[in-house]
C-alpha atoms as a PDB file:
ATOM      1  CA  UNK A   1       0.000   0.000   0.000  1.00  0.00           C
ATOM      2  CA  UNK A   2       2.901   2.209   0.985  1.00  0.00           C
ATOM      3  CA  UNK A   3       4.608   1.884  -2.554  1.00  0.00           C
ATOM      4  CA  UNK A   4       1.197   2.332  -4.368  1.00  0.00           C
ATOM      5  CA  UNK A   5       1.201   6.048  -2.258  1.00  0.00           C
ATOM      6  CA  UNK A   6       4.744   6.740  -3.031  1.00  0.00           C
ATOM      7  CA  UNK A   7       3.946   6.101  -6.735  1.00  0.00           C
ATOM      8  CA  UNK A   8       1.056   8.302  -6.862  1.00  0.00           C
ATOM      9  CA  UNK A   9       2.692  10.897  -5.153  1.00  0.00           C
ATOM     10  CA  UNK A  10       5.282  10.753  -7.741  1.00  0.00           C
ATOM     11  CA  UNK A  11       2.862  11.005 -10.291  1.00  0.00           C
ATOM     12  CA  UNK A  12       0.832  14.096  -8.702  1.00  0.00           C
ATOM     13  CA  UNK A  13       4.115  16.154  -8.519  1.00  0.00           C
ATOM     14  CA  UNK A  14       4.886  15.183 -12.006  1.00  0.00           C
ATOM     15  CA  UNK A  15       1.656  15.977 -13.439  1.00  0.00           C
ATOM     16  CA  UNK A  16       1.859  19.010 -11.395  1.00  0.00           C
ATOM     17  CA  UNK A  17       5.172  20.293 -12.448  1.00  0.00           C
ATOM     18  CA  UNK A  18       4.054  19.070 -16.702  1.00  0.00           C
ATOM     19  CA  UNK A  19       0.926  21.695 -16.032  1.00  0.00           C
ATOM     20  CA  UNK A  20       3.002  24.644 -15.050  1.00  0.00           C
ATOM     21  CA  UNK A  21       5.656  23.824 -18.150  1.00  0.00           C
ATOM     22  CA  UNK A  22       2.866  24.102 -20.782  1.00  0.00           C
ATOM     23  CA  UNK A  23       1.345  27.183 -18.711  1.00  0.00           C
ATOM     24  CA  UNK A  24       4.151  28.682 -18.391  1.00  0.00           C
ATOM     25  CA  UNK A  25       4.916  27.922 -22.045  1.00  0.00           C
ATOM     26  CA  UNK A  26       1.641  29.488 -23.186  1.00  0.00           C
ATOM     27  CA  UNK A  27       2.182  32.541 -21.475  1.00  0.00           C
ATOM     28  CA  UNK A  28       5.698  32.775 -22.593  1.00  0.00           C
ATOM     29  CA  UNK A  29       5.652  31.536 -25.897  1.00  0.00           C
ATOM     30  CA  UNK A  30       7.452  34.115 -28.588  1.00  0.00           C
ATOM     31  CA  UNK A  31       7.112  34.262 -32.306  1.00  0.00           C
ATOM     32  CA  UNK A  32       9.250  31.440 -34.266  1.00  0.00           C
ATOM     33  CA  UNK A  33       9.499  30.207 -37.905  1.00  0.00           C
ATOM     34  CA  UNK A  34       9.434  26.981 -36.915  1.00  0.00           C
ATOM     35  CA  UNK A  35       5.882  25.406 -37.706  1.00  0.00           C
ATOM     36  CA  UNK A  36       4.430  22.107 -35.164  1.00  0.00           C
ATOM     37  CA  UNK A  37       4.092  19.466 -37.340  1.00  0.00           C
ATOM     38  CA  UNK A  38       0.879  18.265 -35.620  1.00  0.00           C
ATOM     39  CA  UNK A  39      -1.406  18.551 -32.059  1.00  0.00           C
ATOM     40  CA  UNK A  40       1.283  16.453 -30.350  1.00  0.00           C
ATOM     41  CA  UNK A  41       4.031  18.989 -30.689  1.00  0.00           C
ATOM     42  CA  UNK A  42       1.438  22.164 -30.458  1.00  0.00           C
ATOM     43  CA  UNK A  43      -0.399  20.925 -26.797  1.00  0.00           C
ATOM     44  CA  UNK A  44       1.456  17.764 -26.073  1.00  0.00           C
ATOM     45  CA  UNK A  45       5.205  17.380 -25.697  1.00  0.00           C
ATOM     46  CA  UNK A  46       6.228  20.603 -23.541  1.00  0.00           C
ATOM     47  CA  UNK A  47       4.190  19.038 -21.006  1.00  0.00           C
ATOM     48  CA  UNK A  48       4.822  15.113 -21.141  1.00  0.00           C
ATOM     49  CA  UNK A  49       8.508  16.297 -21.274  1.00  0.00           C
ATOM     50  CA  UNK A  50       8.271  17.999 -17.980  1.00  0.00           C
ATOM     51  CA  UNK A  51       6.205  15.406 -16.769  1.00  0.00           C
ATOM     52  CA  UNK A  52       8.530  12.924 -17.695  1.00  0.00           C
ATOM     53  CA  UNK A  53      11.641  14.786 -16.443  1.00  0.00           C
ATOM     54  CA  UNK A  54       9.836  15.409 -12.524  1.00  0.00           C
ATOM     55  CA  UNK A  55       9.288  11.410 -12.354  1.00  0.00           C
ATOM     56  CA  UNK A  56      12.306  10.369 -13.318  1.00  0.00           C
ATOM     57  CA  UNK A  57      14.388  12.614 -11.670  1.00  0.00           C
ATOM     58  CA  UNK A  58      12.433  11.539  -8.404  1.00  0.00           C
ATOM     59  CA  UNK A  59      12.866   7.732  -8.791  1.00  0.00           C
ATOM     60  CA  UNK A  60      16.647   8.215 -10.376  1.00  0.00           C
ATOM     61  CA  UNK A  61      17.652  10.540  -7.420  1.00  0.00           C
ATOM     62  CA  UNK A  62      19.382   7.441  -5.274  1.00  0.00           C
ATOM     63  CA  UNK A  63      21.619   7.131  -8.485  1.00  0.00           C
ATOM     64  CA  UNK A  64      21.944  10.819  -8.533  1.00  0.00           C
ATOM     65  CA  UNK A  65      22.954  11.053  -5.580  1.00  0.00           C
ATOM     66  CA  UNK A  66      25.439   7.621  -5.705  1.00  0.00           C
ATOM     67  CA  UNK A  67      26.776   9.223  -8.858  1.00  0.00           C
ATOM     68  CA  UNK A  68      27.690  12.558  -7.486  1.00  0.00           C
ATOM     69  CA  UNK A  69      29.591  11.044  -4.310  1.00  0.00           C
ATOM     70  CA  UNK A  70      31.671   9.161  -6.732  1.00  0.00           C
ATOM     71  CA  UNK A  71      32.647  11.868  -8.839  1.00  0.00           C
ATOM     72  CA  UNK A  72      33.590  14.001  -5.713  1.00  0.00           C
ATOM     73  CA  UNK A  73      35.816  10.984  -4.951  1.00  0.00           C
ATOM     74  CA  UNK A  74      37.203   9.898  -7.890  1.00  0.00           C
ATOM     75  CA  UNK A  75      37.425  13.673  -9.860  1.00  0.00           C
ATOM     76  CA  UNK A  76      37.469  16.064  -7.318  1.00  0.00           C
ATOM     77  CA  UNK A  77      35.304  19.340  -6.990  1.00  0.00           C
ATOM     78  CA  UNK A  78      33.250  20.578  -9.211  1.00  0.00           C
ATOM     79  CA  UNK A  79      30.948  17.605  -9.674  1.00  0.00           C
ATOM     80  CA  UNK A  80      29.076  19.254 -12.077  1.00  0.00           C
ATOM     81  CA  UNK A  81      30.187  20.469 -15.400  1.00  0.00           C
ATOM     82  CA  UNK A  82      28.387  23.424 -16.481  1.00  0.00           C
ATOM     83  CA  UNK A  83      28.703  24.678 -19.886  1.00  0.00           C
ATOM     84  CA  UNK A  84      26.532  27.442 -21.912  1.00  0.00           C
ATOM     85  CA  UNK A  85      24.495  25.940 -25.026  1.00  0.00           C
ATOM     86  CA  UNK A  86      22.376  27.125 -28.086  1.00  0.00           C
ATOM     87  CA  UNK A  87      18.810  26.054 -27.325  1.00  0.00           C
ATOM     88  CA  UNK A  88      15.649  26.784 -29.418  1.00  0.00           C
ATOM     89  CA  UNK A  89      15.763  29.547 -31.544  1.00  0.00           C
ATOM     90  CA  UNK A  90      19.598  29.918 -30.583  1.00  0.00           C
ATOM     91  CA  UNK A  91      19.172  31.588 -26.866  1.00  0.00           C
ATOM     92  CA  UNK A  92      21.553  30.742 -24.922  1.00  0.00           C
ATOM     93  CA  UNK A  93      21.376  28.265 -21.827  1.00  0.00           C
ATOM     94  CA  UNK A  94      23.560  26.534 -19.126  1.00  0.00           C
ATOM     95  CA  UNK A  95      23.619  22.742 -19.768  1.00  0.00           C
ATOM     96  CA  UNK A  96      24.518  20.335 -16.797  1.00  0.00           C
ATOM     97  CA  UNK A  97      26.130  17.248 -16.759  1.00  0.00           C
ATOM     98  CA  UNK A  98      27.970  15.103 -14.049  1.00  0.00           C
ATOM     99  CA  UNK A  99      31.580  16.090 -14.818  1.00  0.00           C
ATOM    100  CA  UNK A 100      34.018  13.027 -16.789  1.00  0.00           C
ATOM    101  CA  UNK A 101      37.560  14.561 -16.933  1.00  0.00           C
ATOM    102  CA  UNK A 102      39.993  15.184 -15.001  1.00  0.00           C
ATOM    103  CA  UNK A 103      42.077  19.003 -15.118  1.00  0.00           C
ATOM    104  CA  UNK A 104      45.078  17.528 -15.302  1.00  0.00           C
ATOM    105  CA  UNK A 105      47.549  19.813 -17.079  1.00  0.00           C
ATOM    106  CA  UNK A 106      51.278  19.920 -18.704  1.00  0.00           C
ATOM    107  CA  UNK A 107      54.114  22.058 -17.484  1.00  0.00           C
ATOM    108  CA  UNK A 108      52.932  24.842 -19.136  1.00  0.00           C
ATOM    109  CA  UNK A 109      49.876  24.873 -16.878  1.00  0.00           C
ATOM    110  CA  UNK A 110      47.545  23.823 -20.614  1.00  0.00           C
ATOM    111  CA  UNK A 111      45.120  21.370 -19.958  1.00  0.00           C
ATOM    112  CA  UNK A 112      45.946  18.157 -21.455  1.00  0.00           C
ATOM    113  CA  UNK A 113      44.541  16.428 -24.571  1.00  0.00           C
ATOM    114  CA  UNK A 114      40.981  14.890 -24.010  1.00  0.00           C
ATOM    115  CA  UNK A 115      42.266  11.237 -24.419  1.00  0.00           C
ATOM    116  CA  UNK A 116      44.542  11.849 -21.308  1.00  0.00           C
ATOM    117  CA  UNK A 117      41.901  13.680 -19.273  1.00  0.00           C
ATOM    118  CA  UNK A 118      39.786  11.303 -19.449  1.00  0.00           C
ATOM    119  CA  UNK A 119      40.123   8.408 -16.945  1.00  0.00           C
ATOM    120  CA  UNK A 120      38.262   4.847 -16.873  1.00  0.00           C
ATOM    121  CA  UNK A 121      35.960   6.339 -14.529  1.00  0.00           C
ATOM    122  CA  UNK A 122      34.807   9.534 -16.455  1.00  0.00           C
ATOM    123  CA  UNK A 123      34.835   6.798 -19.755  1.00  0.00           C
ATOM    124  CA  UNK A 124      31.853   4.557 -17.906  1.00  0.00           C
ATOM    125  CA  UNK A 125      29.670   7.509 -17.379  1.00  0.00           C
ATOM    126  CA  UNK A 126      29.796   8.355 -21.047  1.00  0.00           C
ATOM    127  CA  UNK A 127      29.380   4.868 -22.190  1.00  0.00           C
ATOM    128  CA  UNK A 128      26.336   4.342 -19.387  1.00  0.00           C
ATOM    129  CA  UNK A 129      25.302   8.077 -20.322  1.00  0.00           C
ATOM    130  CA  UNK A 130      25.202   8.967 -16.635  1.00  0.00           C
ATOM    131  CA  UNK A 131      26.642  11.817 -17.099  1.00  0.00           C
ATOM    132  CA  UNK A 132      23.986  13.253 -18.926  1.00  0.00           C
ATOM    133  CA  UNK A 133      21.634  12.503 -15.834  1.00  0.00           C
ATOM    134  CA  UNK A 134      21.502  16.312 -14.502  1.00  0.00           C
ATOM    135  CA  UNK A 135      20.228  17.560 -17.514  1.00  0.00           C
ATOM    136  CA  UNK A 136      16.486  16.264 -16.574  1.00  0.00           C
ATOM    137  CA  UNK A 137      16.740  19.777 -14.631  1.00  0.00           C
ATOM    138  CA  UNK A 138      17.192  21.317 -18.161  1.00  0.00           C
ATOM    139  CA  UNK A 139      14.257  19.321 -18.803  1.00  0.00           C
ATOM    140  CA  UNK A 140      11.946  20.702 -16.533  1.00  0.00           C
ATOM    141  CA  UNK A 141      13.184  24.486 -16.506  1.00  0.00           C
ATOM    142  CA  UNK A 142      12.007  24.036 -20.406  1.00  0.00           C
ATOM    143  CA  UNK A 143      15.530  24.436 -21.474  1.00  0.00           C
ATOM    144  CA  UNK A 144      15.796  20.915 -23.041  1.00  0.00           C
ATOM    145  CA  UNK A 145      13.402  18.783 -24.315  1.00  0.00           C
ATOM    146  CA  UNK A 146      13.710  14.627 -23.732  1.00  0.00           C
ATOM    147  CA  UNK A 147      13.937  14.493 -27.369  1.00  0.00           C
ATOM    148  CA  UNK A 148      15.577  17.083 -29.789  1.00  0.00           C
ATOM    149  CA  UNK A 149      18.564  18.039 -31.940  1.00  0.00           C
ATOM    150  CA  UNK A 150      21.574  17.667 -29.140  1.00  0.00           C
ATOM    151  CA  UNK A 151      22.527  20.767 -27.417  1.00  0.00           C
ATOM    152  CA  UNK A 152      26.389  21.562 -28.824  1.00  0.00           C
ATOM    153  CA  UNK A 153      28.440  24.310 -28.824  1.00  0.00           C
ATOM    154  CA  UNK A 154      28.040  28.072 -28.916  1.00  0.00           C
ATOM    155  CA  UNK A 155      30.430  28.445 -31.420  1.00  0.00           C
ATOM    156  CA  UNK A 156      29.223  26.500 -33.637  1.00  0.00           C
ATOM    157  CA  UNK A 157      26.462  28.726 -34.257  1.00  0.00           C
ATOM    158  CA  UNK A 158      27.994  30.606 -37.317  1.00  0.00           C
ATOM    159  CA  UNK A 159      29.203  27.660 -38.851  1.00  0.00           C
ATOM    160  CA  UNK A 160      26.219  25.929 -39.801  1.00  0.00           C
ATOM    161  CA  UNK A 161      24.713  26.244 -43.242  1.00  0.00           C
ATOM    162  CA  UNK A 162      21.102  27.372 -43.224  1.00  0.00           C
ATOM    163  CA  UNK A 163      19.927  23.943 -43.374  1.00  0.00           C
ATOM    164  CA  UNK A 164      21.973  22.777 -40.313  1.00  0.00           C
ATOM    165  CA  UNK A 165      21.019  25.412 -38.346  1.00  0.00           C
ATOM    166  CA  UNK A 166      17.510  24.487 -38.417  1.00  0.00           C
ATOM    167  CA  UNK A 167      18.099  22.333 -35.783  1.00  0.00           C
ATOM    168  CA  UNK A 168      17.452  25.401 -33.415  1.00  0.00           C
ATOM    169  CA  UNK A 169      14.165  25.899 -34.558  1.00  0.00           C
ATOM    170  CA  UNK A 170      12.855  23.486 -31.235  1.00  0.00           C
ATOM    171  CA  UNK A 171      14.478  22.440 -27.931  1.00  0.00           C
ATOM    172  CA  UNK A 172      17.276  20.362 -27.796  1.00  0.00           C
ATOM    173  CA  UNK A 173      17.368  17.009 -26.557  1.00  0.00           C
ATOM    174  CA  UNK A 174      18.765  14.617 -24.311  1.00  0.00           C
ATOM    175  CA  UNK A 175      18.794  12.086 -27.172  1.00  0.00           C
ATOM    176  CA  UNK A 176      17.588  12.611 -30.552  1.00  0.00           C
ATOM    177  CA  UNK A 177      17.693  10.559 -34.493  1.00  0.00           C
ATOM    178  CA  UNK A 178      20.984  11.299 -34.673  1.00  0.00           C
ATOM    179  CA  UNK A 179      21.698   9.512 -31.269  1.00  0.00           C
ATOM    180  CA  UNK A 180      19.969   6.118 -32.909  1.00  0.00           C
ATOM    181  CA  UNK A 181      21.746   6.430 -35.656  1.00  0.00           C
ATOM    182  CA  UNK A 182      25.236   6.649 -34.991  1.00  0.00           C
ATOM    183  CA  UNK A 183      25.740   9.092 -32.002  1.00  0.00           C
ATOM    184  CA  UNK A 184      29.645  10.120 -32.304  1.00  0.00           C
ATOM    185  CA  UNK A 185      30.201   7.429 -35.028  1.00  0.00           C
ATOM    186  CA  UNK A 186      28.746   8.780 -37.901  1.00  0.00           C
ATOM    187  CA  UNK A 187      29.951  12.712 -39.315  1.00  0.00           C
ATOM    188  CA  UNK A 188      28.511  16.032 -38.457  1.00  0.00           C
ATOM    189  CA  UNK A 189      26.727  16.328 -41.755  1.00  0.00           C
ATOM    190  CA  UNK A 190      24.813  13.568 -41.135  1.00  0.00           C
ATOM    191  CA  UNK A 191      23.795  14.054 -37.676  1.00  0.00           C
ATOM    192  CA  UNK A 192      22.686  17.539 -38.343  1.00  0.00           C
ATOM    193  CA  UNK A 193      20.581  15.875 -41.343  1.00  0.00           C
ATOM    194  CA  UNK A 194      18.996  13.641 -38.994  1.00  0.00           C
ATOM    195  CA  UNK A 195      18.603  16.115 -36.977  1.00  0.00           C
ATOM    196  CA  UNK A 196      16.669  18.338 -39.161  1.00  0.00           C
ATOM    197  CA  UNK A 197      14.709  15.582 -40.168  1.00  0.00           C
ATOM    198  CA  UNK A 198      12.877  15.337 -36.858  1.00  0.00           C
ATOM    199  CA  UNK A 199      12.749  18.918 -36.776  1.00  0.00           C
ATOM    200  CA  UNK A 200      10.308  18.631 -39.270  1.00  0.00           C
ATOM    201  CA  UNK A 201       8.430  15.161 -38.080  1.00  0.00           C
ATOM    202  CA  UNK A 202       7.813  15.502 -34.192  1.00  0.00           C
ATOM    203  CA  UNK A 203       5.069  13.031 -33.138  1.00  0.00           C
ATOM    204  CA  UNK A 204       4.954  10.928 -30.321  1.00  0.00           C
ATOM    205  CA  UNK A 205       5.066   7.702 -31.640  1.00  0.00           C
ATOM    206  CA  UNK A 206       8.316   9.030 -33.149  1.00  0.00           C
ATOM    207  CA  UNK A 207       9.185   9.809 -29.968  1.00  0.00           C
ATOM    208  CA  UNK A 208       8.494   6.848 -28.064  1.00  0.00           C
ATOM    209  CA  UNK A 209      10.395   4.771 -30.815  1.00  0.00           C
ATOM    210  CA  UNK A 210      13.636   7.444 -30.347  1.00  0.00           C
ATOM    211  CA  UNK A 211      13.353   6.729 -26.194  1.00  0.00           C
ATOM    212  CA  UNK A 212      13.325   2.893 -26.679  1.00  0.00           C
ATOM    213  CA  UNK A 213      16.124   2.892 -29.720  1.00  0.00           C
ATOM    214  CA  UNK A 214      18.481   5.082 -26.930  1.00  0.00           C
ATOM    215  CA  UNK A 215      17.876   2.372 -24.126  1.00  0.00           C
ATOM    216  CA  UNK A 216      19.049  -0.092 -26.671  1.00  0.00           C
ATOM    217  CA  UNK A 217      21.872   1.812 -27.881  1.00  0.00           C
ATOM    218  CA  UNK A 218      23.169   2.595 -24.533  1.00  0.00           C
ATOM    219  CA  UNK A 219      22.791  -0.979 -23.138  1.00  0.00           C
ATOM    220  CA  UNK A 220      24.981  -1.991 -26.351  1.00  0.00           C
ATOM    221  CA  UNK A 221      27.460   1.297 -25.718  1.00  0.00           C
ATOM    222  CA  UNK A 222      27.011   1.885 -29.612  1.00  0.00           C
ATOM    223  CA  UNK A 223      28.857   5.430 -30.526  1.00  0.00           C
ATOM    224  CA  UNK A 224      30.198   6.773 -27.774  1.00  0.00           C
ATOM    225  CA  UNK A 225      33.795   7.817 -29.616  1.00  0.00           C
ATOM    226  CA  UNK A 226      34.198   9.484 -32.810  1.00  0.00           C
ATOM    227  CA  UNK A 227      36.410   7.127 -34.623  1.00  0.00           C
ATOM    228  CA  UNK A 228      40.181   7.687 -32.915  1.00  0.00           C
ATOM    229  CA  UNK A 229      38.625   9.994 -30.464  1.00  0.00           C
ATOM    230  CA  UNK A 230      37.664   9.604 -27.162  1.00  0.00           C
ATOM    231  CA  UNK A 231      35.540  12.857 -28.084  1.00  0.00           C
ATOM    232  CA  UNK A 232      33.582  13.589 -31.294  1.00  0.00           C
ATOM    233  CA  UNK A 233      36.449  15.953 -33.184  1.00  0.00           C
ATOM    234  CA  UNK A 234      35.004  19.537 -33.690  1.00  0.00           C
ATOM    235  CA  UNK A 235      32.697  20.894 -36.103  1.00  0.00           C
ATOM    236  CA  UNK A 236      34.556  23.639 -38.393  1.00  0.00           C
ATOM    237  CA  UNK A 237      31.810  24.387 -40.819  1.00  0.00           C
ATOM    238  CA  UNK A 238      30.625  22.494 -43.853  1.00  0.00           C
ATOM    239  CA  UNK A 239      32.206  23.079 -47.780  1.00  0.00           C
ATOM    240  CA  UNK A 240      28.894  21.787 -49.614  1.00  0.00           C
ATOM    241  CA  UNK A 241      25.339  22.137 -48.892  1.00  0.00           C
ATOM    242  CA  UNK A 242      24.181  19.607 -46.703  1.00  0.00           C
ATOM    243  CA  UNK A 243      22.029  16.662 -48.216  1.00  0.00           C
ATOM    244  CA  UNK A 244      18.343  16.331 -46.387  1.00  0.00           C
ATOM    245  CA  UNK A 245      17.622  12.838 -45.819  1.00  0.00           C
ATOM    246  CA  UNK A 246      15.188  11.144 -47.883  1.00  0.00           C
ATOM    247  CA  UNK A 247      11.820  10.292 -45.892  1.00  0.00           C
ATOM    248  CA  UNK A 248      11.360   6.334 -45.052  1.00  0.00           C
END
């Protein structure tokens, strides 16, 4: 009876918090090119991603909370890496993850290359994608989305073509297409085509199917490097027009 409480409890707060997002989102909501694709995007998924966010941030907290001692431990102070990102429409935000390097530097007090930062440690919470767990409080402020283009880097933001940077025309993600199909594996161009491609086909059954493809691909650690790197290597702009991906 006691766990039938706590879960309904959990699911009151949720539903609570989901309310106030798409509220909140009403009131606030500013002009944008960007066009829903249907009812589920228009009145659906500000809310169900807040919703979602509140829940599992509630029954994840033990892990949370195991996750943060061991950082403090094994990585020292700050536990949380805070970095500004490009969200919807390009306004800026301040992503947070659990923090995966070390600050190790060389005698010239420059911090070291990623691949040497980067202990055994910091490389499980990638591969596990625990480090990405503190973002569900980007989720709820209405910074991220659960699904979206991934947040990257500000300066990337005059490098992409117009077709890339469509990607800002919703919320980022915490996993997205281009996440399922490749995550650091695959190149730039063709994440930010995948990318655009949900962009313009939100719905929730695409959704759902994105959510259970991640689950998968993190259980089978799929991606996490970008070919010799331990990191994906930086975006520096594209030569040729990017090519949209055909519909399937």
């Amino acid at each position: 009876m006691i766990i039938v409480w706590i879960i309904l409890c959990i699911i009151a707060i949720a539903f609570a918090v989901g309310l106030t997002a798409v509220i909140a989102d009403a009131i606030g909501k500013k002009e944008s090119k960007h066009k829903p694709y249907g009812p589920y995007e228009r009145f659906v998924k500000r809310g169900l991603d807040a919703f979602l966010a509140t829940g599992a941030l509630i029954v994840l907290s033990p892990v949370i909370l195991v996750t943060a001692i061991l950082v403090r431990v094994k990585l020292g102070s700050p536990i949380l890496f805070k970095q500004e990102r490009p969200g919807r429409d390009g306004e800026i935000f301040k992503l947070y993850k659990f923090r995966t390097m070390t600050e190790a530097k060389d005698e010239k007090g420059e911090l070291l290359p990623d691949d040497q930062r980067l202990p055994a440690f910091g490389q499980k919470l990638r591969s596990t994608s625990l480090d990405e767990l503190p973002e569900l409080i980007n989720m709820i402020k209405g910074d991220m989305a659960v699904v979206g283009p991934r947040p990257l880097l500000v300066r990337y933001l005059p490098r992409y073509n117009a077709h890339q940077a469509r990607r800002h025309e919703v919320r980022p993600g915490f996993t997205g297409l281009a996440q399922v199909h490749g995550r650091n594996a695959i190149s730039w161009e063709e994440k930010f085509d995948w990318d655009v491609k949900y962009v313009d086909h939100i719905t929730f059954a695409g959704d759902v199917k994105i959510i259970l493809d991640t689950v998968k691909t993190v259980l089978k650690r799929e991606g996490i490097s970008g070919g010799e790197s331990v990191t994906m290597t930086e975006f520096m702009g594209s030569d040729n027009s990017a090519e949209v991906l055909k519909s399937e």
